[in-house]
Protein backbone atom coordinates (compact mmCIF):
# COMPACT_ATOMS: atom_id res chain seq x y z
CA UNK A 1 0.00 0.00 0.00
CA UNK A 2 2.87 2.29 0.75
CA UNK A 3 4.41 2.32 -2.57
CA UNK A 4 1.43 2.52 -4.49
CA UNK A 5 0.28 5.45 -2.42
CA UNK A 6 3.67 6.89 -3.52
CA UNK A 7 3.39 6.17 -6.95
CA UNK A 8 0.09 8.68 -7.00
CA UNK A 9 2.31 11.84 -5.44
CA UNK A 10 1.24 15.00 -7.33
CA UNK A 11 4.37 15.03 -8.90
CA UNK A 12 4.81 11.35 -10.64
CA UNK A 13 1.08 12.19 -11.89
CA UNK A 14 2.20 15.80 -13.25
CA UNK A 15 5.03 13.59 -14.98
CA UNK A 16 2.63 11.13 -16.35
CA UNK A 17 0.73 13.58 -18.38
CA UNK A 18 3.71 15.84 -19.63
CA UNK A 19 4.57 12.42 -20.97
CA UNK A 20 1.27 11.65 -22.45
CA UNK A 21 0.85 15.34 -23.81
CA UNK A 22 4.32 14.63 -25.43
CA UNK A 23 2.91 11.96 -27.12
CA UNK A 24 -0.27 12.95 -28.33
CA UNK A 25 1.47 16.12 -29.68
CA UNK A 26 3.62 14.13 -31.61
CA UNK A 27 0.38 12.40 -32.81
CA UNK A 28 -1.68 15.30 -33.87
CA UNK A 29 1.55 17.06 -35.82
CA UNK A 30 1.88 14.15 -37.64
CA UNK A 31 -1.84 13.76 -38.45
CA UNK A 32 -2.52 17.35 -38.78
CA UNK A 33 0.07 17.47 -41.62
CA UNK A 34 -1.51 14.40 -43.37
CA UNK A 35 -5.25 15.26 -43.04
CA UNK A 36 -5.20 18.77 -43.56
CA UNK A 37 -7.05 19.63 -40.26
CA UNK A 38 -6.44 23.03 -38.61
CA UNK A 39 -8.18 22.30 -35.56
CA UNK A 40 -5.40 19.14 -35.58
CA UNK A 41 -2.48 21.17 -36.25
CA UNK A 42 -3.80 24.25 -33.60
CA UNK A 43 -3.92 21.54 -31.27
CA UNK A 44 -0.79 20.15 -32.02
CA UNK A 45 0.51 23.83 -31.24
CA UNK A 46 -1.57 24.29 -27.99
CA UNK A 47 -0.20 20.79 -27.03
CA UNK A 48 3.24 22.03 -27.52
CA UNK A 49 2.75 25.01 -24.98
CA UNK A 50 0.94 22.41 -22.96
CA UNK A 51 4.52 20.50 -22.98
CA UNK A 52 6.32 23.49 -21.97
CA UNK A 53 3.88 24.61 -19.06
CA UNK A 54 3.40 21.05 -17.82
CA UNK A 55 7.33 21.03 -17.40
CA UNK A 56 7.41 23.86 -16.06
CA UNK A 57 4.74 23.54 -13.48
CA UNK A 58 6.72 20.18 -12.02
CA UNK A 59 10.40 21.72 -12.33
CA UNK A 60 8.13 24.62 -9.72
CA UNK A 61 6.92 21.40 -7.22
CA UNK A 62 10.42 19.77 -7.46
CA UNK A 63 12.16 23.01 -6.34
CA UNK A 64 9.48 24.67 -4.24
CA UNK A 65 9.58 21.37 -2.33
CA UNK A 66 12.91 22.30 -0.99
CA UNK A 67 13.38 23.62 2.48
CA UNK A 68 13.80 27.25 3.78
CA UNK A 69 17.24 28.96 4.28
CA UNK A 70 18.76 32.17 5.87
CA UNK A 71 17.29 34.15 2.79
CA UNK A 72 14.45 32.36 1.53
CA UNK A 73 12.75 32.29 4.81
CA UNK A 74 9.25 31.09 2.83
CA UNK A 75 11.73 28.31 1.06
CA UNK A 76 10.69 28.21 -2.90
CA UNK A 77 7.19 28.01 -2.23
CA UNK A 78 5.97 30.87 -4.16
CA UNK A 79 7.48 29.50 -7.35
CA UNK A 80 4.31 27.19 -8.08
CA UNK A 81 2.26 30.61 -8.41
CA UNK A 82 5.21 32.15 -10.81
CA UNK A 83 4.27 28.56 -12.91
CA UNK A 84 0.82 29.51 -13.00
CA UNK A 85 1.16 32.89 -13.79
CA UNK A 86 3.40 32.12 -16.45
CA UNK A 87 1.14 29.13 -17.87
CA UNK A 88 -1.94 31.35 -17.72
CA UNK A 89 0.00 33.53 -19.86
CA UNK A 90 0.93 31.16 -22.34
CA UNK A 91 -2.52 29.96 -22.53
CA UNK A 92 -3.92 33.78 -23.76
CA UNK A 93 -1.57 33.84 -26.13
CA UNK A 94 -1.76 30.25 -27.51
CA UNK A 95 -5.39 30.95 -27.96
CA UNK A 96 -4.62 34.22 -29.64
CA UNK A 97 -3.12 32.34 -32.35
CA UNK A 98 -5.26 29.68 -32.62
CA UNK A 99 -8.54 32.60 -33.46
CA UNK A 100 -6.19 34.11 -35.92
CA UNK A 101 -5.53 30.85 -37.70
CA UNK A 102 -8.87 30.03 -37.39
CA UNK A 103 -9.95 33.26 -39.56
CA UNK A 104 -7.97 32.60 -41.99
CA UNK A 105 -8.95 29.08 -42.53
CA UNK A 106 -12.81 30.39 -42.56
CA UNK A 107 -12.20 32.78 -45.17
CA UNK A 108 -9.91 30.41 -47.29
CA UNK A 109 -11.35 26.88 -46.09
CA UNK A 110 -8.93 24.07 -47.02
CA UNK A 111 -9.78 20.18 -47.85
CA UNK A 112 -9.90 17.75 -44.95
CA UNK A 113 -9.20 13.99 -44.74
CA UNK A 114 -11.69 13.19 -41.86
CA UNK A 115 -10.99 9.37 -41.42
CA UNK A 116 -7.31 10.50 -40.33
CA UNK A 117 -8.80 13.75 -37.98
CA UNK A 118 -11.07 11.26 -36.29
CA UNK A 119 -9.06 8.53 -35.47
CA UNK A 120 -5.75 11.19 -34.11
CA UNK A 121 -8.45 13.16 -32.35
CA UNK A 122 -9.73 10.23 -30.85
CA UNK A 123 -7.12 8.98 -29.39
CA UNK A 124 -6.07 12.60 -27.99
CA UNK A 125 -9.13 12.17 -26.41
CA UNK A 126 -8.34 8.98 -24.53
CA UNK A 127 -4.97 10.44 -23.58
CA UNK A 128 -6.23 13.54 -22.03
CA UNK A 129 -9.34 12.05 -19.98
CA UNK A 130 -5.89 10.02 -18.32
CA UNK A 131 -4.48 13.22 -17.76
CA UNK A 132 -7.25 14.77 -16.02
CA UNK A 133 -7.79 11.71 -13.93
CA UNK A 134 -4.14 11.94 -12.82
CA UNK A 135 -3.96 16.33 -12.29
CA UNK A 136 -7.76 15.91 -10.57
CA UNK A 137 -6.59 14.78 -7.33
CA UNK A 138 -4.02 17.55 -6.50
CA UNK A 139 -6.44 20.52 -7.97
CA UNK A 140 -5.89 22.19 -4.54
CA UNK A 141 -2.62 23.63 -5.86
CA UNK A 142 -2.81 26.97 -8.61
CA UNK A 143 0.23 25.71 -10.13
CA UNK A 144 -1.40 22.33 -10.83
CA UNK A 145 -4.65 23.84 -11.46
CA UNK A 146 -2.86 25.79 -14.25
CA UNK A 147 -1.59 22.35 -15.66
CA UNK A 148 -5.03 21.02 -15.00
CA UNK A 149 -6.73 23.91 -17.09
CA UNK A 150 -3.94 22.93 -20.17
CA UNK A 151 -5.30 19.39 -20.29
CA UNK A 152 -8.78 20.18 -19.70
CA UNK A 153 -8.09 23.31 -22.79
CA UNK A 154 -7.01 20.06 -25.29
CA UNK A 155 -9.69 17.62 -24.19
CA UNK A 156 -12.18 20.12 -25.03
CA UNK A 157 -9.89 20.52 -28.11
CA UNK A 158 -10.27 16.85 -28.75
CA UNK A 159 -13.89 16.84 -28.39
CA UNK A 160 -14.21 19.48 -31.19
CA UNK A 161 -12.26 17.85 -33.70
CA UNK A 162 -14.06 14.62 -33.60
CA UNK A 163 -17.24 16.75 -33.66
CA UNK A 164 -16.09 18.41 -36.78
CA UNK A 165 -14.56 15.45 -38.59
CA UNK A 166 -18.37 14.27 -37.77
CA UNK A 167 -20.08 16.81 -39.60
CA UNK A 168 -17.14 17.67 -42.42
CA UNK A 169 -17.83 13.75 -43.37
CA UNK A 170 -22.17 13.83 -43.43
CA UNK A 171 -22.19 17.25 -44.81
CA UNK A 172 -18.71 18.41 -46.43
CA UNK A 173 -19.16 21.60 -44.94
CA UNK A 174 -14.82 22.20 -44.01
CA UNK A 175 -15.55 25.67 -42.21
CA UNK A 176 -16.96 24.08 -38.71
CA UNK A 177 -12.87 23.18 -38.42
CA UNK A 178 -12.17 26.61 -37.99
CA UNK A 179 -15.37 27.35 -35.92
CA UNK A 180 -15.05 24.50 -33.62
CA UNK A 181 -11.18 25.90 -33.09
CA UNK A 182 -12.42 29.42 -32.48
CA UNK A 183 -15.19 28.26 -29.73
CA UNK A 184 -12.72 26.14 -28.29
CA UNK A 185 -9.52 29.46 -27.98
CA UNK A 186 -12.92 30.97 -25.84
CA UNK A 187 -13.17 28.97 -23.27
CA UNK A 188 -9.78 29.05 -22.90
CA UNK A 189 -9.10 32.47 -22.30
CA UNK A 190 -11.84 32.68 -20.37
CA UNK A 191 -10.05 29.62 -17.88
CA UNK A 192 -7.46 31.32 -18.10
CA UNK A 193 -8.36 35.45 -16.84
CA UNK A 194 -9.80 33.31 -14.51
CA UNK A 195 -6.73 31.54 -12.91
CA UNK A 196 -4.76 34.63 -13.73
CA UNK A 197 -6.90 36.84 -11.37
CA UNK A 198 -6.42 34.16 -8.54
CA UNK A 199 -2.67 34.25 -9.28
CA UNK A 200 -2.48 37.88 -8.95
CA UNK A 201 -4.47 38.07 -5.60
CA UNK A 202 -1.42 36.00 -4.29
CA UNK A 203 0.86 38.23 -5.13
CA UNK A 204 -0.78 41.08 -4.25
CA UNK A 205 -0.88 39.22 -0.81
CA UNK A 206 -4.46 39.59 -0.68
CA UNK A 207 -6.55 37.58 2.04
CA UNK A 208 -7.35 34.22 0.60
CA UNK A 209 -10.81 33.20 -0.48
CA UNK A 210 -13.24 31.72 2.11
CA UNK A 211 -10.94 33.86 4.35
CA UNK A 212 -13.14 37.07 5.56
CA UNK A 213 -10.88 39.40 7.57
CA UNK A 214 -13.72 40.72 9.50
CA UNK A 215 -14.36 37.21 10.99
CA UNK A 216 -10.86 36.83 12.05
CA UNK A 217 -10.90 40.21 13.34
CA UNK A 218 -13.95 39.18 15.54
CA UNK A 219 -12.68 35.78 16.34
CA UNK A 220 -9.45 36.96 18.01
CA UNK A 221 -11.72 39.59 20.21
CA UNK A 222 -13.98 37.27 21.03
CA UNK A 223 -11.00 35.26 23.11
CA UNK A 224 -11.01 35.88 26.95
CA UNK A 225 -8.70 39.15 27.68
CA UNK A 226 -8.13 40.28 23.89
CA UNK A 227 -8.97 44.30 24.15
CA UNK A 228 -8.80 44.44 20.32
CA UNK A 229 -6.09 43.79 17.21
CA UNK A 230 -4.83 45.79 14.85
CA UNK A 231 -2.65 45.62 11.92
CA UNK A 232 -4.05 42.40 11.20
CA UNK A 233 -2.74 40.63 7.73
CA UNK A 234 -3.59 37.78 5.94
CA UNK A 235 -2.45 36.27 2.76
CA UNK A 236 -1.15 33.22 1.11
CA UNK A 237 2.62 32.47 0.52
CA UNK A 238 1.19 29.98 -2.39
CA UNK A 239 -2.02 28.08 -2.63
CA UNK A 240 -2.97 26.31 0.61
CA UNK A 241 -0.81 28.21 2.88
CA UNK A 242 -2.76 31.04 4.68
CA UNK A 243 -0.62 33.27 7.18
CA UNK A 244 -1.75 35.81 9.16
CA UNK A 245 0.15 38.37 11.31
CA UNK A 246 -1.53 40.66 14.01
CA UNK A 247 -1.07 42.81 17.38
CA UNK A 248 -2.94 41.91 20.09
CA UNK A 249 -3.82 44.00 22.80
CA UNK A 250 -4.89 42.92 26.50
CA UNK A 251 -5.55 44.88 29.36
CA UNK A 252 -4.85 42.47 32.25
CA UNK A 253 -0.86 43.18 32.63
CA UNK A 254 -1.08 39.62 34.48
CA UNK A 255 -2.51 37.80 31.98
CA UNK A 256 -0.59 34.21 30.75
CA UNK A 257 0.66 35.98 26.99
CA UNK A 258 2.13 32.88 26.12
CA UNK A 259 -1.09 30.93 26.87
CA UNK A 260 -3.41 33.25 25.05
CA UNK A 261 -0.94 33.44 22.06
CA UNK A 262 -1.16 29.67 21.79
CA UNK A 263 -4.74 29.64 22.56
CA UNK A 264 -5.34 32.28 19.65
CA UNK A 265 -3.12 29.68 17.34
CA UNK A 266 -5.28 26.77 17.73
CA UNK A 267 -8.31 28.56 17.18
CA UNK A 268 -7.15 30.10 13.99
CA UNK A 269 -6.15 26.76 13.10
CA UNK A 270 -9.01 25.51 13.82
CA UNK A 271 -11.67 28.00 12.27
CA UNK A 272 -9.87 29.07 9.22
CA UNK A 273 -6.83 26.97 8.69
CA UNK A 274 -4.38 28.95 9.41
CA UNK A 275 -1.41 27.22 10.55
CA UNK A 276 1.39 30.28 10.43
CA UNK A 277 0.17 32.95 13.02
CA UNK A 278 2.74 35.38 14.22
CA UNK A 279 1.18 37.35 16.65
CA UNK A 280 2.29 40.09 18.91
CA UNK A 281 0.87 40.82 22.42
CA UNK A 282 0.29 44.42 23.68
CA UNK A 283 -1.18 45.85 26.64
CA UNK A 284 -3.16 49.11 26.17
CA UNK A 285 -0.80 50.78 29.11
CA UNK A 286 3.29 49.96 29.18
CA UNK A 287 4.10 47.54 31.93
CA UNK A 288 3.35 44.57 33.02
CA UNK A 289 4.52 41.34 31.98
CA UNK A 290 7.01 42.68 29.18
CA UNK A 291 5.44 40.67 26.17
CA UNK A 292 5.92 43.88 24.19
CA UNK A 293 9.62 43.27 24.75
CA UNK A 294 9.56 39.62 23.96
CA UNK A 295 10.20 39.00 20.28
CA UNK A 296 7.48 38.08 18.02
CA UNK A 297 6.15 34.58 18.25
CA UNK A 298 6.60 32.26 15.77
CA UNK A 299 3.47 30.34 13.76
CA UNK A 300 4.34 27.29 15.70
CA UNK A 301 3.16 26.66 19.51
């Protein structure tokens, strides 16, 4: 069970489908070329990005797996959202091309040997259905997500050229190649403003989503002693890793700081997942048991 439990890690499966988009790309170049299909050879291209980002994407969960040093005190983390920033990039601009090719094959439509679209496209299909199968389960992460959004761009991709092939074969009509290719660069670029605006809220350091500010605000009030907080911050160092810092002020100069900082750590944890709290206790007059002297505590009890 162990080893089969480490065969599934997020990063064998991201190398599974780079190998499997390889592939197919290969595929679709090759019958692209031989059946005249645009939508083929556009996919072929977006497949090639695909390659790129995929590799990219697990290069950013190989290194941002290593630890923290002296001046990465975050450790390399925060590459997986530079991977999806950069894939969600990609992904405008491969579907930019992909509506300009699409125009021109609309105005200037082009013969098409179906039997060959079908069959590549078919088996694209296949391969990409494995490939959201293995990226589904680690979906948490935005750099994966970005790969995940790739795959899911050329299964849709898939899906429209054995559509077309369908109806280019009963009816002859070659210009649903180009229109299927066109529908398909939409949805696209709408994925990807999409995992581009989540991208930027991380490093704009913005409070995560599900995370409302006011609630923690009230939460850390609420606790026995706390007079208020202020300069409260919260904000992801990459997907799944809230941290908050804050200033706490009491009133009772002989309150237990260190108990109530822990106490305010658990429940943090507990209500909104928040495992790195640095927190700084204050009392509303100077004196008392010198926590404003202490240095600040660190996320871990």
């Amino acid at each position: 069970m162990h080893d089969h439990d480490h065969s599934l890690t997020p990063e064998r499966r991201m190398a599974a489908a780079l190998v499997l988009t390889v592939v197919i790309m290969l595929a679709e170049l090759i019958g692209g070329l031989i059946s005249g299909s645009l939508a083929l050879l556009a996919d072929a291209g977006h497949m090639l990005t695909d390659a790129m980002a995929l590799a990219l994407a697990l290069g950013a969960m190989v290194v941002g797996s290593r630890p923290a040093d002296d001046r990465r005190t975050y450790g390399y983390r925060r590459l997986e959202i530079l991977a999806a920033l950069a894939n969600g990039v990609v992904l405008v601009f491969v579907s930019g091309s992909i509506l300009f090719e699409a125009a021109k094959r609309w105005l200037s439509p082009q013969p098409i040997v179906t039997e060959i679209m079908s069959v590549v496209a078919a088996v694209g299909l296949v391969a990409n259905l494995v490939g959201l199968v293995l990226l589904r389960p680690a979906h948490g992460s935005l750099n994966v997500r970005g790969a995940f959004l790739h795959i899911l761009g050329d299964t849709l991709s898939s899906i429209g050229v054995l559509a077309g092939a369908a109806v280019i074969a009963l009816t002859g009509w070659t210009r649903v190649d180009p229109l299927l290719s066109f529908m398909i660069s939409i949805v696209i670029v709408w994925s990807s403003f999409t995992l581009l605006r989540e991208v930027v809220e991380v490093l704009l350091e913005a409070a995560p989503r599900g995370i409302d500010t006011e609630r923690v605000r009230r939460l850390m009030t609420s606790m026995a002693g706390v007079v208020s907080v202020h300069d409260l911050h919260v904000w992801s160092i990459t997907t799944g890793l809230p941290a908050l810092s804050a200033h706490v002020v009491v009133a009772d100069h002989s309150q237990d700081c260190d108990h109530l900082r822990k106490a305010l750590q658990e429940e943090l944890k507990k209500s909104f997942a928040i495992d790195h709290a640095t927190l700084q206790i204050e009392h509303d007059q100077l004196g008392g048991c010198g926590c404003c002297d202490a240095p600040d505590a660190d996320a871990h009890p």
